[in-house]
Every structure is written in structure tokens, then in C-alpha cells.
N, C-alpha and C. Protein backbone atom coordinates (compact mmCIF):
# COMPACT_ATOMS: atom_id res chain seq x y z
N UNK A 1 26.04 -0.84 -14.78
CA UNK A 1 27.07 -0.69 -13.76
C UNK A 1 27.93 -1.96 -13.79
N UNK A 2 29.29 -1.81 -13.92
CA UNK A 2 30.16 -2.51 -13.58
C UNK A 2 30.03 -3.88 -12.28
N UNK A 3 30.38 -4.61 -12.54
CA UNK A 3 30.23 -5.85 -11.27
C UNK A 3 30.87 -5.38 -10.37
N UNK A 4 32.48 -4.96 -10.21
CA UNK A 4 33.19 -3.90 -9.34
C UNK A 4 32.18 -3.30 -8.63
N UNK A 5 31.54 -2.22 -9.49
CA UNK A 5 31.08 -1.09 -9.08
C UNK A 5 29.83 -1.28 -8.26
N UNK A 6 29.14 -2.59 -8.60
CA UNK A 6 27.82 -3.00 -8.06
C UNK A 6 28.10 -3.53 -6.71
N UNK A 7 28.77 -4.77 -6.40
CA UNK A 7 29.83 -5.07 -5.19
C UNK A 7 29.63 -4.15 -4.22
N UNK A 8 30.57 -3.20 -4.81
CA UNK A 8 31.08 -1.85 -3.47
C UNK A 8 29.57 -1.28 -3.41
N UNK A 9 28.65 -0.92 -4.10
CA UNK A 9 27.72 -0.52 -3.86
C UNK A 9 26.76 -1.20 -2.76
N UNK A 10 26.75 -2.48 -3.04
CA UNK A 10 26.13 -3.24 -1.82
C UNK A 10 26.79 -3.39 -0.85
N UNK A 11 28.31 -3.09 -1.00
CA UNK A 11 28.67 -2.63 0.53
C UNK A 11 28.62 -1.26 1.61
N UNK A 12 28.39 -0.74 0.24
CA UNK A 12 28.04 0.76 1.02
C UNK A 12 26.69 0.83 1.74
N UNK A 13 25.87 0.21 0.77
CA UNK A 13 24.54 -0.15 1.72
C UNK A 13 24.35 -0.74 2.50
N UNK A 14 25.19 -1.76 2.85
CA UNK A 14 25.09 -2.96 3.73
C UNK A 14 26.00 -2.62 5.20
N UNK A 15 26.53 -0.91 4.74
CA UNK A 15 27.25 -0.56 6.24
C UNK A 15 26.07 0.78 6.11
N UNK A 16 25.32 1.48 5.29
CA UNK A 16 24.48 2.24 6.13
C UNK A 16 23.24 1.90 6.33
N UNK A 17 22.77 1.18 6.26
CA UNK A 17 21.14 0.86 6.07
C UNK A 17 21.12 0.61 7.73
N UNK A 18 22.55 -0.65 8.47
CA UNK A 18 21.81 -0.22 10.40
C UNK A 18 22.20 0.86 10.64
N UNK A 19 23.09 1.67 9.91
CA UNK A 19 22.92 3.30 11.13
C UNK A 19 21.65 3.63 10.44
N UNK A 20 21.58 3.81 9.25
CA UNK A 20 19.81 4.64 9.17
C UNK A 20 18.96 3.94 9.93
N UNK A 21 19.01 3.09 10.07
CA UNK A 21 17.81 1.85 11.12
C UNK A 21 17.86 2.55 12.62
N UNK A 22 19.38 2.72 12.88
CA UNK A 22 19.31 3.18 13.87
C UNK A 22 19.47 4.77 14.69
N UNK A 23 19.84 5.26 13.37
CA UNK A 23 19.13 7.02 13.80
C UNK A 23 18.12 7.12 13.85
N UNK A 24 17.18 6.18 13.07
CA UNK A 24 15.67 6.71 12.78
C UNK A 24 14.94 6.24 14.69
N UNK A 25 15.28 5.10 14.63
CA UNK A 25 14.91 4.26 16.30
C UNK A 25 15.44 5.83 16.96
N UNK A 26 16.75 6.24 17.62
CA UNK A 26 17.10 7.61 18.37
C UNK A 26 16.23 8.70 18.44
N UNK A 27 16.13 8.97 16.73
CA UNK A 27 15.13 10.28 15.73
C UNK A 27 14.17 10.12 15.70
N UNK A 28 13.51 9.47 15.30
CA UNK A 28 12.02 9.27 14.83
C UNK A 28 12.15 9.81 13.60
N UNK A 29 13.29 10.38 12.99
CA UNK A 29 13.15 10.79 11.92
C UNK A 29 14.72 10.10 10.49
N UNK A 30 13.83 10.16 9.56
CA UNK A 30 14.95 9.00 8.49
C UNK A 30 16.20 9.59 8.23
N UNK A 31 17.10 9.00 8.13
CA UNK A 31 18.35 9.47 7.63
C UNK A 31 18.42 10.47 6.11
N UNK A 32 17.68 10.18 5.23
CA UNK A 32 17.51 10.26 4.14
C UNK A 32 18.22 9.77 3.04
N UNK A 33 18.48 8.15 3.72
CA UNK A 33 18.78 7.49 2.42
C UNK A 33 17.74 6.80 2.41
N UNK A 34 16.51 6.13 2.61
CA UNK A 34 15.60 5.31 2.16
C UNK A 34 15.06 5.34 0.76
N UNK A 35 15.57 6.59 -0.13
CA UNK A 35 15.44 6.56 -1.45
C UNK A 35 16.34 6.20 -2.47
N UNK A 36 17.36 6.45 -2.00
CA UNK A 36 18.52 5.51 -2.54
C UNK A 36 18.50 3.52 -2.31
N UNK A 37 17.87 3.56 -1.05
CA UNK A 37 18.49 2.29 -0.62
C UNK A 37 17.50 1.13 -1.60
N UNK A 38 16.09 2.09 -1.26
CA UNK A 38 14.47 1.54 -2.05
C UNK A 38 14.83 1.31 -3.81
N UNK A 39 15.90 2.31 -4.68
CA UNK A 39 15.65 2.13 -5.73
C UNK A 39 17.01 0.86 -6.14
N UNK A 40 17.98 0.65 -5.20
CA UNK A 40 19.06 -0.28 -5.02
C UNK A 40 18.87 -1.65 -5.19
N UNK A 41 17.55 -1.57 -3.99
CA UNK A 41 16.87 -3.09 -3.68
C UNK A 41 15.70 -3.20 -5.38
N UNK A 42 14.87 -2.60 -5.64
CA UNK A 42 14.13 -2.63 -6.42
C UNK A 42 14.72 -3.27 -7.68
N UNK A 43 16.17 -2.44 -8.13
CA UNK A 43 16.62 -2.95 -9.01
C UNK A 43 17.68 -4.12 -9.04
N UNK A 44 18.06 -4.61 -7.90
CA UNK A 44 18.47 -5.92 -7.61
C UNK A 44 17.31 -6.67 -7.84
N UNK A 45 16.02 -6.47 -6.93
CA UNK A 45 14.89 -7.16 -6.78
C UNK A 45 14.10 -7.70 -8.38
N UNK A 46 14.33 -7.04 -8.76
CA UNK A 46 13.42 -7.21 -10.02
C UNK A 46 14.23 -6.95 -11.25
N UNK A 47 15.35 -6.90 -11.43
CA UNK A 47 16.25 -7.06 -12.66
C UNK A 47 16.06 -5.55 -13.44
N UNK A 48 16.34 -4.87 -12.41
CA UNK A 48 15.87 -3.06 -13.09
C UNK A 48 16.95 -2.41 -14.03
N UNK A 49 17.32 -1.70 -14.66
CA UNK A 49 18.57 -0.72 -14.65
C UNK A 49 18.35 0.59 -14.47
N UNK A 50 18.81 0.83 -12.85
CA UNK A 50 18.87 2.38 -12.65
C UNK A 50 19.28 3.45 -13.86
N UNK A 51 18.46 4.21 -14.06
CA UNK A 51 18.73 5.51 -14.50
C UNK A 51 19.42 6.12 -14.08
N UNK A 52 20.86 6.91 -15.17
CA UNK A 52 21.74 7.73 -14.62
C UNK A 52 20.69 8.45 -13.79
N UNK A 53 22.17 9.37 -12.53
CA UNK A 53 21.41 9.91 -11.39
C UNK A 53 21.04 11.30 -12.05
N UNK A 54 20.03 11.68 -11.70
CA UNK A 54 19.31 12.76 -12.16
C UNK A 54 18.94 13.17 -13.28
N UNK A 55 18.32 11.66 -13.45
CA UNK A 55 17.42 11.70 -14.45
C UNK A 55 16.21 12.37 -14.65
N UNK A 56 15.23 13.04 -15.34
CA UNK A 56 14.07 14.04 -14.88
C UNK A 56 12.92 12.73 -15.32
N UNK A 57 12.38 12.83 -14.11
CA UNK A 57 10.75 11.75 -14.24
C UNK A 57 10.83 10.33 -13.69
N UNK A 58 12.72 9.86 -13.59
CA UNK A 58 12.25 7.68 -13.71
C UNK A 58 13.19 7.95 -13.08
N UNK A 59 13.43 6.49 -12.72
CA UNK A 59 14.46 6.24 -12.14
C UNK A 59 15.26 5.26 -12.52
N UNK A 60 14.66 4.12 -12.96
CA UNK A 60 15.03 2.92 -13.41
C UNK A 60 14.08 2.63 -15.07
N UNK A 61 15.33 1.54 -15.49
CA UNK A 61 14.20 0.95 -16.70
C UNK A 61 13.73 -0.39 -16.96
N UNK A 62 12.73 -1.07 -17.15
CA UNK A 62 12.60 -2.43 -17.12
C UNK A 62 11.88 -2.46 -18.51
N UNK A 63 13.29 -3.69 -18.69
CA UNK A 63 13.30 -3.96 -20.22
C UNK A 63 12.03 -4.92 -20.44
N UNK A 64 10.72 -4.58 -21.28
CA UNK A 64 10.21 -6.00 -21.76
C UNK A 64 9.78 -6.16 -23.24
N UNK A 65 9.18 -7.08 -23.82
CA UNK A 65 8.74 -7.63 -25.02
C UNK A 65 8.30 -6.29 -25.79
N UNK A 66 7.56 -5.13 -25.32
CA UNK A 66 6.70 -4.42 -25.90
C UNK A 66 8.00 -3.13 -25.71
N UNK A 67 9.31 -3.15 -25.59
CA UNK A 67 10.47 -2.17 -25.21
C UNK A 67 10.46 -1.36 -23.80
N UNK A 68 11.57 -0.79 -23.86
CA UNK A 68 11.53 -0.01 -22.11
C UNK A 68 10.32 0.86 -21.92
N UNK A 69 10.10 0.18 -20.31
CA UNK A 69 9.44 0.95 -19.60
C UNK A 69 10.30 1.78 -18.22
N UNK A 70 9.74 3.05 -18.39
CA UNK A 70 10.27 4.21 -17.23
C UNK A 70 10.02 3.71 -15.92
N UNK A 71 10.56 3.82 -15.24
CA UNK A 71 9.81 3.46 -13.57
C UNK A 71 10.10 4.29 -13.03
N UNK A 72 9.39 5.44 -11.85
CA UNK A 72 9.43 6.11 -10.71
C UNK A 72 9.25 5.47 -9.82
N UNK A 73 10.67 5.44 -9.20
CA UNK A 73 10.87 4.26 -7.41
C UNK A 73 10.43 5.80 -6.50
N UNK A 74 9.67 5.29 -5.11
CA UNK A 74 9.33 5.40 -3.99
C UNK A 74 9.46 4.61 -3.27
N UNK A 75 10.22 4.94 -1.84
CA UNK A 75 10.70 4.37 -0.95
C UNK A 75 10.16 4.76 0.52
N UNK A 76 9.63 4.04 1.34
CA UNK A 76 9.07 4.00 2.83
C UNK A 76 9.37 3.20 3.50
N UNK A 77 9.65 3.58 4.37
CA UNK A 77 10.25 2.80 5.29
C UNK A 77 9.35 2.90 6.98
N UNK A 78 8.67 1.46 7.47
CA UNK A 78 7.83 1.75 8.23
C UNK A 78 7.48 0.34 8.86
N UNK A 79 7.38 0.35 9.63
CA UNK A 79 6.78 -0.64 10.59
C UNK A 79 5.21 -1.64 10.62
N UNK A 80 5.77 -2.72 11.26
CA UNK A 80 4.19 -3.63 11.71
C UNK A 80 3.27 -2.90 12.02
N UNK A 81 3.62 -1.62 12.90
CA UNK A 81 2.44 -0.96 13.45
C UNK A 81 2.42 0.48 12.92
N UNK A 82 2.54 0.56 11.47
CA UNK A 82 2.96 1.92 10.75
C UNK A 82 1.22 2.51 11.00
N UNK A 83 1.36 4.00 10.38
CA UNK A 83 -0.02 4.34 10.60
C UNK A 83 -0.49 4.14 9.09
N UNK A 84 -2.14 4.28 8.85
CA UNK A 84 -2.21 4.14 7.69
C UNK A 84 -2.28 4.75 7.04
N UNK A 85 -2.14 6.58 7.64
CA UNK A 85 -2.06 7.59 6.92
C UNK A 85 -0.30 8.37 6.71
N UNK A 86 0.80 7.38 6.71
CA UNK A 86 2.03 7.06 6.17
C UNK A 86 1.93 7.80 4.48
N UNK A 87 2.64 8.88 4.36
CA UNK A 87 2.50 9.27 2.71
C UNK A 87 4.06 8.67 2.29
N UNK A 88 3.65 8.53 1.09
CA UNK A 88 5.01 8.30 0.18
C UNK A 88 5.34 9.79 -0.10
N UNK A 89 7.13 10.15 -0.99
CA UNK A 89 7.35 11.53 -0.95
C UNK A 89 6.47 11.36 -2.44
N UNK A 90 6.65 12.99 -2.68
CA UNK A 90 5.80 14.04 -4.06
C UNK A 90 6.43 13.14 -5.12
N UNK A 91 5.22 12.77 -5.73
CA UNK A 91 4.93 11.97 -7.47
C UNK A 91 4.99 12.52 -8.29
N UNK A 92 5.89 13.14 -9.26
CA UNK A 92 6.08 14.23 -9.76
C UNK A 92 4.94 14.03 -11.73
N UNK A 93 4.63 14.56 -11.11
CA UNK A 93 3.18 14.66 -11.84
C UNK A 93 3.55 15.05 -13.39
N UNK A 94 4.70 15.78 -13.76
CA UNK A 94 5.18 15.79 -15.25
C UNK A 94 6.36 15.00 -15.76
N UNK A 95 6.53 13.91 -14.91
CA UNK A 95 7.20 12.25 -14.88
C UNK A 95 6.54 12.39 -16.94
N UNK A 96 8.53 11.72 -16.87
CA UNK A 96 8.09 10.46 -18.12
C UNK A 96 8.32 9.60 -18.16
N UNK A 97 7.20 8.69 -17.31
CA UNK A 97 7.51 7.56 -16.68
C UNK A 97 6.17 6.60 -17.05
N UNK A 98 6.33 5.56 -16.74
CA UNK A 98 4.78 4.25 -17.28
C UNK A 98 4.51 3.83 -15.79
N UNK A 99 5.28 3.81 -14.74
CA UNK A 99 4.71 3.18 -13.91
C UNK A 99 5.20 3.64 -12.59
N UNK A 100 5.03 3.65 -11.04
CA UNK A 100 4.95 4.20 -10.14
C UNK A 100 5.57 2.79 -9.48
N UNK A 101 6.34 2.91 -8.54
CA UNK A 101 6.94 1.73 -8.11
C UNK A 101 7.12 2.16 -6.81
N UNK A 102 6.16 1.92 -5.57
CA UNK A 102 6.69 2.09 -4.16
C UNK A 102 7.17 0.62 -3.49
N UNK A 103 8.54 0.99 -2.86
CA UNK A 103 9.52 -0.09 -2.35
C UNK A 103 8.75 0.56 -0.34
N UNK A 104 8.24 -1.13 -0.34
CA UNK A 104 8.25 -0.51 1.58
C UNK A 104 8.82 -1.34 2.03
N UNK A 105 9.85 -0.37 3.35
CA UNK A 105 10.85 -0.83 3.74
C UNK A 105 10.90 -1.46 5.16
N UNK A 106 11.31 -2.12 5.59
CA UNK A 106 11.19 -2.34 7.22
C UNK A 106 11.79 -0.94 7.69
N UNK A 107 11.49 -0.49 8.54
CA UNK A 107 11.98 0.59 9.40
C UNK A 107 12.99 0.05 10.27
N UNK A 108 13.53 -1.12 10.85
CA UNK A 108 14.48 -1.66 11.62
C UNK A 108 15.81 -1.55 10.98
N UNK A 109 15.36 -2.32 9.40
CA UNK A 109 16.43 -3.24 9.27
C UNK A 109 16.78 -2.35 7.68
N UNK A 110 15.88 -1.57 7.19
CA UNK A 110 15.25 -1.00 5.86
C UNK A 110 15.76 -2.14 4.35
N UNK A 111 15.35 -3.37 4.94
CA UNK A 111 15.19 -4.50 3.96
C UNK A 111 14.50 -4.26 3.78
N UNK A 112 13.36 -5.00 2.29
CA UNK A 112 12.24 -4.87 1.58
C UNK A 112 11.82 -5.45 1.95
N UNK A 113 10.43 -5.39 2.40
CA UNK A 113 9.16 -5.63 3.38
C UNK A 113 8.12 -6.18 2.25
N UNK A 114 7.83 -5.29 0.93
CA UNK A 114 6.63 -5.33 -0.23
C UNK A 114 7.12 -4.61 -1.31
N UNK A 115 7.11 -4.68 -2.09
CA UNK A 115 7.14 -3.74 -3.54
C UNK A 115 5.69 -3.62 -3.98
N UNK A 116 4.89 -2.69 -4.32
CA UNK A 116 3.76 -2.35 -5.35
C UNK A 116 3.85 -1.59 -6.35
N UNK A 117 3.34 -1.68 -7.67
CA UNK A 117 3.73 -1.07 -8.81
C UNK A 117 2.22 -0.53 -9.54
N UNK A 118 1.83 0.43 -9.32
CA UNK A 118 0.78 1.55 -10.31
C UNK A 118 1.13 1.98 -11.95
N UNK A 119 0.19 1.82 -12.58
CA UNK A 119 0.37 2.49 -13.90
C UNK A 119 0.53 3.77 -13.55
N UNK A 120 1.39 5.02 -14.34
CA UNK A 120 1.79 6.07 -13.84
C UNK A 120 0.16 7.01 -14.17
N UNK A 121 -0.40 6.74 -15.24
CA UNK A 121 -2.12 7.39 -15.34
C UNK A 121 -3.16 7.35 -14.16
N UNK A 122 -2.81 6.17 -13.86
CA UNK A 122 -3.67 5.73 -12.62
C UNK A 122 -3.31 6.50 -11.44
N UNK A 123 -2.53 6.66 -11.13
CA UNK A 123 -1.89 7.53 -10.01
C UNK A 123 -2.07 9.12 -10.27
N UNK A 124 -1.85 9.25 -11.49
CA UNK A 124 -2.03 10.94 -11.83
C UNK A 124 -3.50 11.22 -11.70
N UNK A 125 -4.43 9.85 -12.17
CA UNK A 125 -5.53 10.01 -11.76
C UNK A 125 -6.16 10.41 -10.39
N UNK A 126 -5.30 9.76 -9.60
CA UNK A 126 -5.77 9.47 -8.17
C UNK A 126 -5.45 11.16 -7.46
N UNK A 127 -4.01 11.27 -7.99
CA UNK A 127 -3.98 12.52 -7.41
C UNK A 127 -4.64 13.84 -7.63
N UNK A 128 -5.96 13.78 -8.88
CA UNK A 128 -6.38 14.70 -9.63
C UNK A 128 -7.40 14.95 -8.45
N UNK A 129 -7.60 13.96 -8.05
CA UNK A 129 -9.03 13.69 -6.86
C UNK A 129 -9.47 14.97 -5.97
N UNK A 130 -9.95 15.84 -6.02
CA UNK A 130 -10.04 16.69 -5.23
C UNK A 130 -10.54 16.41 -3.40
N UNK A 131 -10.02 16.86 -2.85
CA UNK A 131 -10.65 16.93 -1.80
C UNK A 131 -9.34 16.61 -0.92
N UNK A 132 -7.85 16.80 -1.22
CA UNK A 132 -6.92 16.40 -0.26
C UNK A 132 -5.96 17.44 -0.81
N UNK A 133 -5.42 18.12 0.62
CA UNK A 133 -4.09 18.84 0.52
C UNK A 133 -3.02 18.64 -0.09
N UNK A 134 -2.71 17.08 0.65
CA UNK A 134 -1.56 16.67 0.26
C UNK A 134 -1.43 16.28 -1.51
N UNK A 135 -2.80 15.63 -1.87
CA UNK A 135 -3.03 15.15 -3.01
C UNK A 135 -2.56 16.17 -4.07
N UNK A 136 -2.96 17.48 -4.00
CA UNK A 136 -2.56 18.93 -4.46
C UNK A 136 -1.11 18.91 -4.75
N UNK A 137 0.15 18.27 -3.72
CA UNK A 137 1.01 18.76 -3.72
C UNK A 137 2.36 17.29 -3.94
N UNK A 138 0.99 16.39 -4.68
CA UNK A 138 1.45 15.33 -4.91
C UNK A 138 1.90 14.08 -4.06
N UNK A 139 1.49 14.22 -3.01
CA UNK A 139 1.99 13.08 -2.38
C UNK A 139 0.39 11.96 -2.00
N UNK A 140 0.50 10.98 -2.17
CA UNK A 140 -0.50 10.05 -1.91
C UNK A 140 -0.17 9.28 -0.38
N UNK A 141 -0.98 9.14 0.32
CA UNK A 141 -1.10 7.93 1.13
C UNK A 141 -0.65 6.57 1.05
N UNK A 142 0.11 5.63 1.53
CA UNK A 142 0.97 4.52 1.22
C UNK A 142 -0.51 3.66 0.90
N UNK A 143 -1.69 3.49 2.00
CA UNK A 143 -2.75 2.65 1.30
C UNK A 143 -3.41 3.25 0.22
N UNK A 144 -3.60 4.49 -0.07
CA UNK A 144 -4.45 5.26 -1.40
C UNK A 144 -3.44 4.59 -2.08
N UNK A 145 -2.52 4.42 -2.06
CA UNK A 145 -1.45 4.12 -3.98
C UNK A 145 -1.64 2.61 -3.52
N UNK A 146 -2.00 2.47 -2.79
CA UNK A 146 -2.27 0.35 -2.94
C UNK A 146 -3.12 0.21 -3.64
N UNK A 147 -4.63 1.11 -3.27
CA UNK A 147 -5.72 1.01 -3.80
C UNK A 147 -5.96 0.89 -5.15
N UNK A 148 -4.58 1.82 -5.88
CA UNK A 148 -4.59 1.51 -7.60
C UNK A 148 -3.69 0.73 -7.99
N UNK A 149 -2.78 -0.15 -7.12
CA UNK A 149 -1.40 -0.61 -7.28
C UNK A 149 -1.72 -1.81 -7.33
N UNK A 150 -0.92 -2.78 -7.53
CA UNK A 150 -0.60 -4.43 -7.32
C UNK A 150 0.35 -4.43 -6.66
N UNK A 151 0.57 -5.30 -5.81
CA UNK A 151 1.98 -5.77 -5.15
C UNK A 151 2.60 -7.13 -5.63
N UNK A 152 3.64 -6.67 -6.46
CA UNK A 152 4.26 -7.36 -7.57
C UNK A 152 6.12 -8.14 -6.61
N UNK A 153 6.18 -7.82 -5.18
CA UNK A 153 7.35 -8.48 -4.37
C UNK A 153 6.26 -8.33 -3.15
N UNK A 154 6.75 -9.83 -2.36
CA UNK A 154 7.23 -10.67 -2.95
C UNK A 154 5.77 -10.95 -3.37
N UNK A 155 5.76 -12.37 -4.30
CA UNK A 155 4.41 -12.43 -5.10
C UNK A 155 2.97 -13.10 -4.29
N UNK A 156 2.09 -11.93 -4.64
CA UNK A 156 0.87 -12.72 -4.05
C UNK A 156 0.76 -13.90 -3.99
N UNK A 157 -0.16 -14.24 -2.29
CA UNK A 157 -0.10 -16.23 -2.53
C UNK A 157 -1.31 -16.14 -3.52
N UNK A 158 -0.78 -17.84 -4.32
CA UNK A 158 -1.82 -17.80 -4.98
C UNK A 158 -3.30 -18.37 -4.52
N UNK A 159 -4.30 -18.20 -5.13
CA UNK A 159 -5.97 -18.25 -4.91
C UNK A 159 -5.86 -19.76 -4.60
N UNK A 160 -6.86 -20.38 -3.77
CA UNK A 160 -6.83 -21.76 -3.78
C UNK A 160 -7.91 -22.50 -4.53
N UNK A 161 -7.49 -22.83 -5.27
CA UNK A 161 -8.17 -24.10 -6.23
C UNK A 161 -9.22 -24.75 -5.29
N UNK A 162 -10.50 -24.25 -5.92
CA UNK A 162 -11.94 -25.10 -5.59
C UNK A 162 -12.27 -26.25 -6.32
């Protein structure tokens, strides 16, 4: 994307992200940009390049040593006192993608709160799991996808030297 084009883009976000902040406070329910806004920040955040839009499986690509990797962004947006049974939306399970990328968002302000990133196997794994509805229909729990994830923003503190 163009520098132009990137600009106006962060201004477009930067005039809807408080009305979504603040329909959702009115609603209780999201505007439905938190998936746009999640894969915006992600790829500012971490030096991504969005995938043309409607792309089938990724969203973004992150270039490294071993060549591109696919990323599937997920976006939530949720609070200090979120519940912990909060799902991310449907993981689309015939993705051609390497890795699972949920962006969580403040629900106020829908700045980035955490990024965590899953190998995309690991997750297909998780969802193979029998014994959950939702799991069936692809959607995981925001802590179940921690459970296989790292949180790669901002960066873990580090361990303290004994």
C-alpha cells in the first residue's frame, strides 16, 4: 500500500474505532469493524503485509529467512473484566495459512491490548477436540487458543536471572 493510501487509512480508523468504542458501550454489541481494525494494527504492529481483500485462508504475510508465511488475523475486543469464555470468530479450518494470529482489543478504546500467535496445526488440532459445540463449528475460546498460543505483543517480561 501506498504511503498516501496508508495515511488516510489510519485516519479512517482513527475517526471510527471511538464510535465503535462507543456503540458497543450503548449496544453491548460490536460495530463490526474489530476485524478490520485488529488486522490494521497487527500489520502496523509487527511489519505485516495485508493480503489483498478477500483473500481465501490469510490475511496478511510475514516475510522471514525460511520465505512467506500466511497469517489468519482474529480480532476481540474486550475488557479488564472480559469473561473467560469470550470466543474468537470461526477459524476456517481449510485456511492456507501457517499461523493463527488473535489481536485483543481494548473494548473502550479498540487499541491493542495483546497479540498471540498459534501454529495454524496446533489450532486445527485443538479444534478436532471433541467434546465442544462451538469447537465443531470452529470457533475456540480466547483462553483455549492461549493455551496453544504465545503472546508475541507486547513482549513477554523477561524471566529473572538467578
Amino acid at each position: 500500500m501506498s504511503e498516501p493510501l496508508v495515511g488516510r487509512v489510519r485516519e479512517i480508523l482513527a475517526a471510527v474505532k471511538p464510535l465503535a468504542a462507543e456503540y458497543y458501550r450503548l449496544t453491548g454489541k460490536p460495530l463490526g469493524v474489530t476485524g478490520e481494525v485488529a488486522e490494521y494494527v497487527a500489520a502496523e504492529t509487527l511489519g505485516l503485509e495485508l493480503a489483498v481483500a478477500r483473500t481465501s485462508g490469510y490475511d496478511a504475510i510475514r516475510q522471514t529467512l525460511d520465505g512467506p508465511q500466511r497469517v489468519q488475523i482474529k480480532g476481540r475486543a474486550c475488557g479488564e473484566d472480559a469473561k473467560p469464555s469470550q470466543r474468537i470468530s470461526r477459524i476456517k479450518l481449510d485456511a492456507t495459512c501457517d499461523t493463527v494470529l488473535l489481536v485483543l482489543l481494548d473494548d473502550q478504546t479498540l487499541e491493542p491490548r495483546e497479540m498471540w500467535e498459534a501454529p495454524f496445526p496446533a489450532v486445527v488440532e485443538r479444534l478436532a477436540r471433541p467434546g465442544s459445540k462451538s469447537r465443531e463449528r470452529g470457533a475456540l475460546g480466547v483462553a483455549e487458543f492461549k493455551r496453544v498460543a504465545q503472546r508475541i505483543w507486547p513482549s513477554p517480561p523477561a524471566s529473572p536471572k538467578l
